[in-house]
C-alpha atoms as a PDB file:
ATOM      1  CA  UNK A   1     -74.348 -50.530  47.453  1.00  0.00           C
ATOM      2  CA  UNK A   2     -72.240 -49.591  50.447  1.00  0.00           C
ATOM      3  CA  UNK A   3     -69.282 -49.792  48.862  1.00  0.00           C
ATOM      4  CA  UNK A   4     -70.314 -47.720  45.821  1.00  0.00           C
ATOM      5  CA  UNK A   5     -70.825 -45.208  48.786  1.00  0.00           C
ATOM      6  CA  UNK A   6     -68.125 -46.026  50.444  1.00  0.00           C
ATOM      7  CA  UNK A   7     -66.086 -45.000  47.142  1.00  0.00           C
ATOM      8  CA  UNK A   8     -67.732 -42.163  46.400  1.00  0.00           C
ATOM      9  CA  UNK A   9     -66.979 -40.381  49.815  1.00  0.00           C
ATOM     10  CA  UNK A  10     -63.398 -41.966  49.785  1.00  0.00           C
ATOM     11  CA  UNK A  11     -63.106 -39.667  46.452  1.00  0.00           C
ATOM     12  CA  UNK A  12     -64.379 -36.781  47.367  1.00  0.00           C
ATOM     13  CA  UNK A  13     -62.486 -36.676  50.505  1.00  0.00           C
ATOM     14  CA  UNK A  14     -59.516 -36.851  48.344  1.00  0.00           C
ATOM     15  CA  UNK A  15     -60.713 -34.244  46.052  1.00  0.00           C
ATOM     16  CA  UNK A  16     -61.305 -31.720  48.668  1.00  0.00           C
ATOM     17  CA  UNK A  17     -57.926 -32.555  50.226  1.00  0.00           C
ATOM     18  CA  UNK A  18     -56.419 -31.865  47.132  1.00  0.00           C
ATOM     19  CA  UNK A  19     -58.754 -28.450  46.270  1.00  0.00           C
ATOM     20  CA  UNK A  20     -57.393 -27.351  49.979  1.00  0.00           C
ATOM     21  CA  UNK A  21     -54.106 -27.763  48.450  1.00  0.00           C
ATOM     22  CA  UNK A  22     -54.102 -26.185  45.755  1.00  0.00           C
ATOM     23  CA  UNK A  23     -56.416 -23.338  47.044  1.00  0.00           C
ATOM     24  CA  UNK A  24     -53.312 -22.390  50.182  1.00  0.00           C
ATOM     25  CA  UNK A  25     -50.891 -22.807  46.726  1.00  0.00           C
ATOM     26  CA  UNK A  26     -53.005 -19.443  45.313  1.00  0.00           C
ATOM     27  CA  UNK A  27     -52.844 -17.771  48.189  1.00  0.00           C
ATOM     28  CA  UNK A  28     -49.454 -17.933  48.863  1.00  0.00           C
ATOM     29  CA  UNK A  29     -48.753 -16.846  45.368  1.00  0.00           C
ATOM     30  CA  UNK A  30     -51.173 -14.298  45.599  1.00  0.00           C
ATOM     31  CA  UNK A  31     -49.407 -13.380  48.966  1.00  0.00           C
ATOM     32  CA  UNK A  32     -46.299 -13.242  47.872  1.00  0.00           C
ATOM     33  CA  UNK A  33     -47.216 -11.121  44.575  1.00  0.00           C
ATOM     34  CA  UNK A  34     -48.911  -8.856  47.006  1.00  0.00           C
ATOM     35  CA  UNK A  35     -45.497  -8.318  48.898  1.00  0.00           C
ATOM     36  CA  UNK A  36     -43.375  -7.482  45.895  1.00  0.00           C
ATOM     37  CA  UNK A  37     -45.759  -4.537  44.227  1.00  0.00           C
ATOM     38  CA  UNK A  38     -46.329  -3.106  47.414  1.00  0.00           C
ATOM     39  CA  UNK A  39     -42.517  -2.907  47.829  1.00  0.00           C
ATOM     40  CA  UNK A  40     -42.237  -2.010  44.149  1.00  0.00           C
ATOM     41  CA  UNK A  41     -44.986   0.934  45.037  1.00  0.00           C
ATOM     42  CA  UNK A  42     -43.196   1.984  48.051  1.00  0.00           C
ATOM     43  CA  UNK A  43     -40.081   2.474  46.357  1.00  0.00           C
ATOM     44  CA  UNK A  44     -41.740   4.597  43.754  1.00  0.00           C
ATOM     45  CA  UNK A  45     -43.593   6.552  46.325  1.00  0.00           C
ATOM     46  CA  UNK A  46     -40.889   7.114  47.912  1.00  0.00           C
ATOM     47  CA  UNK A  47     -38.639   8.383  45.019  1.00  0.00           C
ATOM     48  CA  UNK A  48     -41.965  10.434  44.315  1.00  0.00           C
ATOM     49  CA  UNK A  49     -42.412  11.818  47.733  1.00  0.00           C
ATOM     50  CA  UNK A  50     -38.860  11.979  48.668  1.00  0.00           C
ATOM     51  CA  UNK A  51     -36.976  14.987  49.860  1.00  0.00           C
ATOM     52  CA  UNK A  52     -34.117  14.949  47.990  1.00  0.00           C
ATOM     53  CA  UNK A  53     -30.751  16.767  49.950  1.00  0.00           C
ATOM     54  CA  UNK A  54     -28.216  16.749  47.648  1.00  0.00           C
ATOM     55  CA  UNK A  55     -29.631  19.681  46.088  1.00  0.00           C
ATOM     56  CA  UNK A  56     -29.074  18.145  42.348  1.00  0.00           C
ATOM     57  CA  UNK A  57     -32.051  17.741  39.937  1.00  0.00           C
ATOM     58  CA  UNK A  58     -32.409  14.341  38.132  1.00  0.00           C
ATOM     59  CA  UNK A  59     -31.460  14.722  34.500  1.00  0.00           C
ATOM     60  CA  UNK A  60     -30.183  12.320  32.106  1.00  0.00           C
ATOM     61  CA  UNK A  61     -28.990  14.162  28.703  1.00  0.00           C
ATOM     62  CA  UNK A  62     -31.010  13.333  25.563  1.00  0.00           C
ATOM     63  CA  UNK A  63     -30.723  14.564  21.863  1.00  0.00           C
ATOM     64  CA  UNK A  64     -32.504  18.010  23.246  1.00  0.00           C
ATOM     65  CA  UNK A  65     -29.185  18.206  25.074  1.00  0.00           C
ATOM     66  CA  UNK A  66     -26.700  18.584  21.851  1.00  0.00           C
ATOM     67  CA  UNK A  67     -26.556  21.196  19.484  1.00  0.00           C
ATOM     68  CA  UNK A  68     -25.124  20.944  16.253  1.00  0.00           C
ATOM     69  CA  UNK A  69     -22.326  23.397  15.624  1.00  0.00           C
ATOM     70  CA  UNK A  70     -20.281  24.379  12.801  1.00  0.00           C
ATOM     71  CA  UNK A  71     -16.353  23.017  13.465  1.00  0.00           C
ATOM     72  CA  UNK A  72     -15.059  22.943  10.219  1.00  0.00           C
ATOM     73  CA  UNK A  73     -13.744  26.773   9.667  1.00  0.00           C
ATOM     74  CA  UNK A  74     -14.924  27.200   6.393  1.00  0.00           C
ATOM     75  CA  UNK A  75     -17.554  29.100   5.052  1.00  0.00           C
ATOM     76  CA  UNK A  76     -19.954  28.122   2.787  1.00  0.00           C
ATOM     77  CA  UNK A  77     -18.238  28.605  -0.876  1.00  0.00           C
ATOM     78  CA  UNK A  78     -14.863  29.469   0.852  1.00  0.00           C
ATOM     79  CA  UNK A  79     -11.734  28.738  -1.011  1.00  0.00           C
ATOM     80  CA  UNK A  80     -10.390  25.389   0.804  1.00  0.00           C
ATOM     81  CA  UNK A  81      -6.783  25.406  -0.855  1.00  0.00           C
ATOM     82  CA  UNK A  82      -6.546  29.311  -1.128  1.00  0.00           C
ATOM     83  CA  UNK A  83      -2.587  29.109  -0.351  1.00  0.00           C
ATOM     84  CA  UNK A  84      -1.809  26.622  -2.957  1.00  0.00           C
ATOM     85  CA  UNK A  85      -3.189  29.304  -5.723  1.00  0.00           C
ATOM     86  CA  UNK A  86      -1.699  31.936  -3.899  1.00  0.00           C
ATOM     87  CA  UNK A  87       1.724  29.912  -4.365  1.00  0.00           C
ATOM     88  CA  UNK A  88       1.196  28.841  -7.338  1.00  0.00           C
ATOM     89  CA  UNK A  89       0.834  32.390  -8.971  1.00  0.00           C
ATOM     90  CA  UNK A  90       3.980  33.524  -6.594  1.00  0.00           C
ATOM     91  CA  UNK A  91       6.358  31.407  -8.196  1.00  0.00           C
ATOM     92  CA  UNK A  92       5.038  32.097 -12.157  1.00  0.00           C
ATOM     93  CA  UNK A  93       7.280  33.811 -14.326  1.00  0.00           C
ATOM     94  CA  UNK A  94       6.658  34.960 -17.863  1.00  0.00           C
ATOM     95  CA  UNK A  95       8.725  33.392 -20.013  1.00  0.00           C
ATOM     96  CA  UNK A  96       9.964  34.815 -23.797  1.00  0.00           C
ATOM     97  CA  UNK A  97      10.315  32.410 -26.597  1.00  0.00           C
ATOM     98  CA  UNK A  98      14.354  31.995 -27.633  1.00  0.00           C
ATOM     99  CA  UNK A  99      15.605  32.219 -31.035  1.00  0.00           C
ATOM    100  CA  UNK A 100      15.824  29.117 -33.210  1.00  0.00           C
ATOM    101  CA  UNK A 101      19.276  28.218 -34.019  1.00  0.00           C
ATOM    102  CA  UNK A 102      19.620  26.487 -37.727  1.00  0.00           C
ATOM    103  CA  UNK A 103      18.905  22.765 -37.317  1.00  0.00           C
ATOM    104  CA  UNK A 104      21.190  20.663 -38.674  1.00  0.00           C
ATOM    105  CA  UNK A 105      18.787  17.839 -40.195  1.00  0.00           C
ATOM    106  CA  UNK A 106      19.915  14.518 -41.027  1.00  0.00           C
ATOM    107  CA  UNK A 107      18.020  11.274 -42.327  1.00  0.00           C
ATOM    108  CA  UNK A 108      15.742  10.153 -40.193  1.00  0.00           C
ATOM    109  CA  UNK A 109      15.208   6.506 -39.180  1.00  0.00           C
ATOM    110  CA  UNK A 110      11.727   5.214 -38.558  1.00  0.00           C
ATOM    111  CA  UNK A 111      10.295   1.399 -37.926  1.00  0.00           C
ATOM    112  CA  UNK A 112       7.376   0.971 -40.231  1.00  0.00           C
ATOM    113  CA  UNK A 113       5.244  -2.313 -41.173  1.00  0.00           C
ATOM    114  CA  UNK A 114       6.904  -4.005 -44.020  1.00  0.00           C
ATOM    115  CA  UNK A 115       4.615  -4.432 -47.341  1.00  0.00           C
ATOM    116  CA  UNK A 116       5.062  -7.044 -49.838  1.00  0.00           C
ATOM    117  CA  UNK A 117       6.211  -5.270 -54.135  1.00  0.00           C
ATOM    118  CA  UNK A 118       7.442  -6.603 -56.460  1.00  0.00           C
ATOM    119  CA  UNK A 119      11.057  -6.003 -55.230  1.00  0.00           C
ATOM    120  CA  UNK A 120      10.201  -8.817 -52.934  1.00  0.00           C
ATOM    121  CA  UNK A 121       9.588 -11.605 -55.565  1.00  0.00           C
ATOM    122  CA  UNK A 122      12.525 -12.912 -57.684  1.00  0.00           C
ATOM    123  CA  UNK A 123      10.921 -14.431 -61.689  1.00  0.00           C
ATOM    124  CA  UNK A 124      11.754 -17.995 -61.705  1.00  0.00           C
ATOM    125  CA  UNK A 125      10.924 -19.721 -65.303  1.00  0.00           C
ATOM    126  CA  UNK A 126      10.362 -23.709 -64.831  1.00  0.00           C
ATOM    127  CA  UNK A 127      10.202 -25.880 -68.201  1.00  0.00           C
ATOM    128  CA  UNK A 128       7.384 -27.760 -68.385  1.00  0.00           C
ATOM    129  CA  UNK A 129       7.581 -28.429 -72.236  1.00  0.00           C
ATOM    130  CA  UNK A 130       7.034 -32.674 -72.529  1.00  0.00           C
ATOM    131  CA  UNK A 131       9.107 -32.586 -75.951  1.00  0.00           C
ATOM    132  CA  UNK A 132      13.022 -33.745 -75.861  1.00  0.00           C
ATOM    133  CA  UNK A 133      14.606 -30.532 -77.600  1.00  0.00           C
ATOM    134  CA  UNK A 134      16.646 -31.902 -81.015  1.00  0.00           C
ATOM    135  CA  UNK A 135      18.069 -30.182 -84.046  1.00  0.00           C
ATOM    136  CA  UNK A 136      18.373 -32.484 -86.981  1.00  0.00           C
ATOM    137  CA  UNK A 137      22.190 -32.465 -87.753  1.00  0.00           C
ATOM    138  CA  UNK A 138      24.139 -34.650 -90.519  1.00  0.00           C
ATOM    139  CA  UNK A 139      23.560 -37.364 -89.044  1.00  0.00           C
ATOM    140  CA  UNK A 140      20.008 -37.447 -89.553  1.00  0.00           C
ATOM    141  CA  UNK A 141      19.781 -37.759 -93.128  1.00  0.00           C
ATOM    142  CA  UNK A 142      20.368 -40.274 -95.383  1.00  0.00           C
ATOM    143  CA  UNK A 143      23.994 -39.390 -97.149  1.00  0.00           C
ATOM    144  CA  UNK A 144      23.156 -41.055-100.100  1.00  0.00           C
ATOM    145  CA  UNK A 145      19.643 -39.832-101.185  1.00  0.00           C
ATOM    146  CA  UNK A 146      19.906 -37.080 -98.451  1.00  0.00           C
ATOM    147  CA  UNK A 147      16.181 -38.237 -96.831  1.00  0.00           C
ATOM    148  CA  UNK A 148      15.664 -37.931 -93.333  1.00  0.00           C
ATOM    149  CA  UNK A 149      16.381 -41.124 -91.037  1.00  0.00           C
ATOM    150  CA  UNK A 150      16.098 -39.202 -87.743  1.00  0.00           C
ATOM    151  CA  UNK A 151      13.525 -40.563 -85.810  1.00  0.00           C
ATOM    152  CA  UNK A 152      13.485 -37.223 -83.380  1.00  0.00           C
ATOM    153  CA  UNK A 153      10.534 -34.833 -84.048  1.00  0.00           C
ATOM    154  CA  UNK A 154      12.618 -31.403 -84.559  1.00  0.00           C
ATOM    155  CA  UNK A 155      11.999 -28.929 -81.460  1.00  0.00           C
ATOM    156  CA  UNK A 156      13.505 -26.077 -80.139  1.00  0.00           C
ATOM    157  CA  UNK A 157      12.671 -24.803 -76.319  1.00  0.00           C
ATOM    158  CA  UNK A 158      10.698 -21.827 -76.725  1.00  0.00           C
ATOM    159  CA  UNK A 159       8.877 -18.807 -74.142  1.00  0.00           C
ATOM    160  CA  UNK A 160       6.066 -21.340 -74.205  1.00  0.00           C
ATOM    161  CA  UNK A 161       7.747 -24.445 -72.870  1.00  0.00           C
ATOM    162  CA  UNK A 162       8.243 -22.485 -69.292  1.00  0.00           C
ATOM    163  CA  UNK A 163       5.804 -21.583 -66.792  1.00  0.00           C
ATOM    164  CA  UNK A 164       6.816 -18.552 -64.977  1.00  0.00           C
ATOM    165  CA  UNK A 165       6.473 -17.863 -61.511  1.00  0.00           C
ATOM    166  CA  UNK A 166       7.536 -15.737 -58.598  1.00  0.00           C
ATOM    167  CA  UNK A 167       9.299 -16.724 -55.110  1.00  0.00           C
ATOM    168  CA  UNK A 168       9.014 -14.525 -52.453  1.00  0.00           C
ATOM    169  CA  UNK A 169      12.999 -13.835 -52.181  1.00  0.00           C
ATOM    170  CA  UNK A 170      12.549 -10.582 -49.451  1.00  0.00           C
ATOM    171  CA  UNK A 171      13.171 -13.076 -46.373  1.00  0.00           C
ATOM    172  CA  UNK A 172      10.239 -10.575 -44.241  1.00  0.00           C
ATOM    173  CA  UNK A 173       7.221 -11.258 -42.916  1.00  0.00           C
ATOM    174  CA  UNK A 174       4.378  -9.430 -44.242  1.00  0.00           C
ATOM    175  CA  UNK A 175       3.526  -6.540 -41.280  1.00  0.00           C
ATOM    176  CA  UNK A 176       7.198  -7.359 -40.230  1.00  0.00           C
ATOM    177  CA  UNK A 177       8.904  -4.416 -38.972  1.00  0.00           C
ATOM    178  CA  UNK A 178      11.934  -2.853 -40.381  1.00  0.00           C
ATOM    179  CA  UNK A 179      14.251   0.334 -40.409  1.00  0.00           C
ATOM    180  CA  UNK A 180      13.338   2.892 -43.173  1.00  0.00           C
ATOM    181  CA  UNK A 181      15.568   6.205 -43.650  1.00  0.00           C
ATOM    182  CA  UNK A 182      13.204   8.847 -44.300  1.00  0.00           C
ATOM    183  CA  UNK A 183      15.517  11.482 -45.832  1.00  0.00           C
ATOM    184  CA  UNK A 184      14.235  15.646 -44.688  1.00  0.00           C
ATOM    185  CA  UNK A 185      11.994  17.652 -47.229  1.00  0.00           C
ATOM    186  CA  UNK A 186      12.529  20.887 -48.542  1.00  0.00           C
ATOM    187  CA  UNK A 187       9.752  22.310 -46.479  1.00  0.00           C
ATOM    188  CA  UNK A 188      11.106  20.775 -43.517  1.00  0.00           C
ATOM    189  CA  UNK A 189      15.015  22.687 -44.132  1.00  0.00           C
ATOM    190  CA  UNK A 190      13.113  25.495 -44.796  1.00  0.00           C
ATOM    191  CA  UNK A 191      11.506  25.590 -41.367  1.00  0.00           C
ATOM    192  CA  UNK A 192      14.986  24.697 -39.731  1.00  0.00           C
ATOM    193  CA  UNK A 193      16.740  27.449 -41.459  1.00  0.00           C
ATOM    194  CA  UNK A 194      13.949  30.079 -40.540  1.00  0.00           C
ATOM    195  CA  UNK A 195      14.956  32.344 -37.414  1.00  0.00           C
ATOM    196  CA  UNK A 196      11.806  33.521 -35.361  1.00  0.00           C
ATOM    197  CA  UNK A 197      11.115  37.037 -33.463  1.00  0.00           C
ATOM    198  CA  UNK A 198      11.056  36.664 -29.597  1.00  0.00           C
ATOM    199  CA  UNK A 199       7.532  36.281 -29.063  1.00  0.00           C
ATOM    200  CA  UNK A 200       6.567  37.158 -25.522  1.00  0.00           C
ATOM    201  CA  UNK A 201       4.110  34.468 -23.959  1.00  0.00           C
ATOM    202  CA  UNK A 202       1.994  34.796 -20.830  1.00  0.00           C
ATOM    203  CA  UNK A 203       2.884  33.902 -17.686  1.00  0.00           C
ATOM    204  CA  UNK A 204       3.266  30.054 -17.082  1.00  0.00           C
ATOM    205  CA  UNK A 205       1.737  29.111 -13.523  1.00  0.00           C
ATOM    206  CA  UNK A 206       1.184  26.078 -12.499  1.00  0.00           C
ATOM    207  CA  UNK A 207      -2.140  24.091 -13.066  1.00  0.00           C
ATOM    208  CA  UNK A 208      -3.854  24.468  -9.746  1.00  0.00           C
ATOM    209  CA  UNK A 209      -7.603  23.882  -9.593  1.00  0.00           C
ATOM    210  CA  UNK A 210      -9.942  26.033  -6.999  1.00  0.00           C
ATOM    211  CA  UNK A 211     -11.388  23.820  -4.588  1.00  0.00           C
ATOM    212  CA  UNK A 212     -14.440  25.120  -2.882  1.00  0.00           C
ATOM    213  CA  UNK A 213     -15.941  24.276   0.282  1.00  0.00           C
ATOM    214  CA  UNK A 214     -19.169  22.795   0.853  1.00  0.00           C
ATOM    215  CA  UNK A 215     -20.895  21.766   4.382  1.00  0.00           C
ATOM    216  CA  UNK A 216     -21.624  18.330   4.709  1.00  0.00           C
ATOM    217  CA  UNK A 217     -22.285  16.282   7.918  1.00  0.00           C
ATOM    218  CA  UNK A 218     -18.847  16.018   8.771  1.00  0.00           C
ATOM    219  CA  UNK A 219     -18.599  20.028   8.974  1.00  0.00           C
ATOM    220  CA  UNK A 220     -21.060  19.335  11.807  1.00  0.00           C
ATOM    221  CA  UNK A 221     -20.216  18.182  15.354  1.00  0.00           C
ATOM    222  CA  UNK A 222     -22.858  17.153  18.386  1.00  0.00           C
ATOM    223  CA  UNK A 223     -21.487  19.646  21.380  1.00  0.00           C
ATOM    224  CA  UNK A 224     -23.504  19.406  24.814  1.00  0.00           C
ATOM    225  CA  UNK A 225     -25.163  22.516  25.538  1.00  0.00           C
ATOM    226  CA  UNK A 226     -27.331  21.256  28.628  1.00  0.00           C
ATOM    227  CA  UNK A 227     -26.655  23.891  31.496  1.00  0.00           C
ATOM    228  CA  UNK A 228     -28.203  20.687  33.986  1.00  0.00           C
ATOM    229  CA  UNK A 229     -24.945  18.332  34.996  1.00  0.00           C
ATOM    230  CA  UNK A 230     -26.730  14.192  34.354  1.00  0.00           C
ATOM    231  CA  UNK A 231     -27.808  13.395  37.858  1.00  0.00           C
ATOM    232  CA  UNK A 232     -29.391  10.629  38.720  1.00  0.00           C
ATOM    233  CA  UNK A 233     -30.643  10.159  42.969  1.00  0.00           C
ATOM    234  CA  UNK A 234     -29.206   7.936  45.343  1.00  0.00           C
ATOM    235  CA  UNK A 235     -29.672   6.891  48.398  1.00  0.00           C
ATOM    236  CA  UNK A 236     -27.121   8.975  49.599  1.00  0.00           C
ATOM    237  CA  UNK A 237     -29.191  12.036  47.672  1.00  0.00           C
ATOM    238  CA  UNK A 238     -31.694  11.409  50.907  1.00  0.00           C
ATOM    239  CA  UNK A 239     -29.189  12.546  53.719  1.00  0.00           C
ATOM    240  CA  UNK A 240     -28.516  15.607  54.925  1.00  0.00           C
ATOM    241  CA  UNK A 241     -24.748  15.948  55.231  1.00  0.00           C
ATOM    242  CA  UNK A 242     -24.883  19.794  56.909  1.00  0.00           C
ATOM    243  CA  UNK A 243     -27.286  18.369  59.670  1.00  0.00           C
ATOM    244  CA  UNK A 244     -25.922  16.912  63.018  1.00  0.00           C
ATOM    245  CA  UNK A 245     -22.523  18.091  62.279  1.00  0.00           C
ATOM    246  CA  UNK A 246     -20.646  16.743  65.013  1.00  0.00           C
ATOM    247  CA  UNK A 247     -17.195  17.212  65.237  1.00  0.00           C
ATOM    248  CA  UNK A 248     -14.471  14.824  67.180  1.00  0.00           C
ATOM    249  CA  UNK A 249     -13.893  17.563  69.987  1.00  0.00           C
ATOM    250  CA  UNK A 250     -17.332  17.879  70.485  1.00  0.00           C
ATOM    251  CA  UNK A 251     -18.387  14.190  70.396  1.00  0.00           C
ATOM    252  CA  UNK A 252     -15.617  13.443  73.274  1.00  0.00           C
ATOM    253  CA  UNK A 253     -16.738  16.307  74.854  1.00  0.00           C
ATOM    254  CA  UNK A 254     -20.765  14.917  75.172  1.00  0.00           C
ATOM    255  CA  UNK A 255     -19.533  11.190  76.187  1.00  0.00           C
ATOM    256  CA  UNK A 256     -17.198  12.746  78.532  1.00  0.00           C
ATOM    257  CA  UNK A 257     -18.701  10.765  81.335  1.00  0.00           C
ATOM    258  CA  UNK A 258     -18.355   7.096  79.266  1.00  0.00           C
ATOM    259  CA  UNK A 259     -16.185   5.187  81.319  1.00  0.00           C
ATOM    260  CA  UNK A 260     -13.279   3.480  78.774  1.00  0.00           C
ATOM    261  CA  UNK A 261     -12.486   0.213  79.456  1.00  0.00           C
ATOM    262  CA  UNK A 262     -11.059  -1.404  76.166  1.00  0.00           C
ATOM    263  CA  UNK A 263     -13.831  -3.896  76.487  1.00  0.00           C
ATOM    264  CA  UNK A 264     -15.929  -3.641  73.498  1.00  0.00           C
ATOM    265  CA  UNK A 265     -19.462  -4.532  74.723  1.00  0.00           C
ATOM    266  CA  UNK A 266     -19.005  -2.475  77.900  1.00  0.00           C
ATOM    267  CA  UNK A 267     -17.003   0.871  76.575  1.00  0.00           C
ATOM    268  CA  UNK A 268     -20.505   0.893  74.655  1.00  0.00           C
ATOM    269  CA  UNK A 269     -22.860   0.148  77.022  1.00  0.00           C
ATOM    270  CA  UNK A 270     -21.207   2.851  78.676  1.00  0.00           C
ATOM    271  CA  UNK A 271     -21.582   5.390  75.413  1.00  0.00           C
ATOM    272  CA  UNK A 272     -25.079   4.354  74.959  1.00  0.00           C
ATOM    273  CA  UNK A 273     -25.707   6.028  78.713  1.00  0.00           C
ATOM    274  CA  UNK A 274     -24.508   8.808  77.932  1.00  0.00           C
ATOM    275  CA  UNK A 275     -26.662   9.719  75.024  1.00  0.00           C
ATOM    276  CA  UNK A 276     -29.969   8.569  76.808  1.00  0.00           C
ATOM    277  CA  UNK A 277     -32.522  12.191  76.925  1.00  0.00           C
ATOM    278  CA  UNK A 278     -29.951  13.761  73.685  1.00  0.00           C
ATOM    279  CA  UNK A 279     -32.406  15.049  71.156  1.00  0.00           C
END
């Protein structure tokens, strides 16, 4: 039983050692968190509070800032190649037809796609007749009783023992093509021998098409119209620069009575003296 006890109080001396721990862990944490808003805090008050010297106001420049202006000269419908017209119809000149001389036509030679006629095929006539042609003659009879000994059935080649065909003899390829003369027609030496009037015709000038302007966002441009400079405070924006101006005359002047020894720690003991009751 005692040393159930005795285990029990071992335990919870070890738990409330530890809980101790752990307990001055949270408040340091908590300490230290404490610290750093508090110094957070002050530095906002005292951006807040702050009289600022450098007589600047914050600003940082935002969209309000920008205005968007008009850079691309044009206005809206304006003619965007109005010189290039203007040229154009500078340099046109009307122009009067000239007078057809007589053309002298000859044949004329054109390639067309060659088509198969009958000028291409050549009539070939192959016998296909099975019977040996024979004419009985004198000496297929019998000279006494004049009867016939010929053992040759009497036949004589005829339209019907060929078979006629046609060979393509042309040497072209059907769609092949070849020269042709195509020789002028009467219509066409009448219009060659006809002599026209001067006609006058109008003006040729060049094919030049308007081109008018349209804004779009790249007519536009973002210029900064903010009267306010961006400013943003400083430390230095807390200092007075006009106060305590002090110039190198004057300072000498006030520490007149330093003693100067070239010994650092003493020429500024000696300094220090001088300014003790300055205000």
């Amino acid at each position: 039983m005692n040393d159930i006890l005795k285990t029990y109080m071992e335990r919870f001396r070890e738990n409330r050692h530890t809980l101790r721990r752990y307990t001055a862990f949270v408040l340091a944490l908590a300490m230290i968190t404490t610290l750093f808003v508090n110094w957070q805090l002050h530095g906002v008050g005292i951006s807040m509070t702050a009289q600022y010297q450098c007589g600047e106001e914050e600003h940082t420049h935002t969209a309000d800032c920008y205005t968007k202006v008009l850079t691309c000269g044009y206005e809206e419908g304006e003619l965007e190649n109005a010189d290039e017209l203007a040229a154009a119809a500078a340099t046109s000149q009307p122009t009067v037809e000239a007078e057809p001389a007589p053309l002298a036509l000859e044949p004329q030679i054109e390639f067309v796609p060659h088509e198969h006629t009958e000028d291409c095929y050549t009539e070939v006539q192959t016998l296909t007749c099975m019977e040996e042609e024979h004419v009985h003659g004198d000496d297929c009879f019998d000279p006494e009783d004049g009867s016939l000994i010929c053992d040759k059935f009497e036949h004589t080649h005829d339209e019907n023992c060929y078979t006629t065909e046609y060979e393509l003899t042309c040497g072209l390829e059907e769609g092949e093509l070849v020269e042709q003369v195509v020789e002028p027609t009467q219509s066409a030496e009448l219009a060659a021998m006809a002599v026209a009037e001067p006609v006058a015709l109008e003006p040729t000038v060049d094919t030049v098409e308007p081109i008018y302007h349209h804004h779009t966002d790249a007519c536009y441009e973002e210029v900064l119209t903010c009267p306010l400079p961006e400013h943003h405070h400083t430390v230095a924006c807390l200092s007075d620069t006009s106060a305590d101006v002090e110039t190198p005359e004057e300072w000498q002047a006030a520490n007149a009575e330093a003693v100067m020894t070239g010994n650092w720690d003493e020429d500024l003991l000696s300094v220090a003296k001088t300014q003790l009751g300055y205000e």
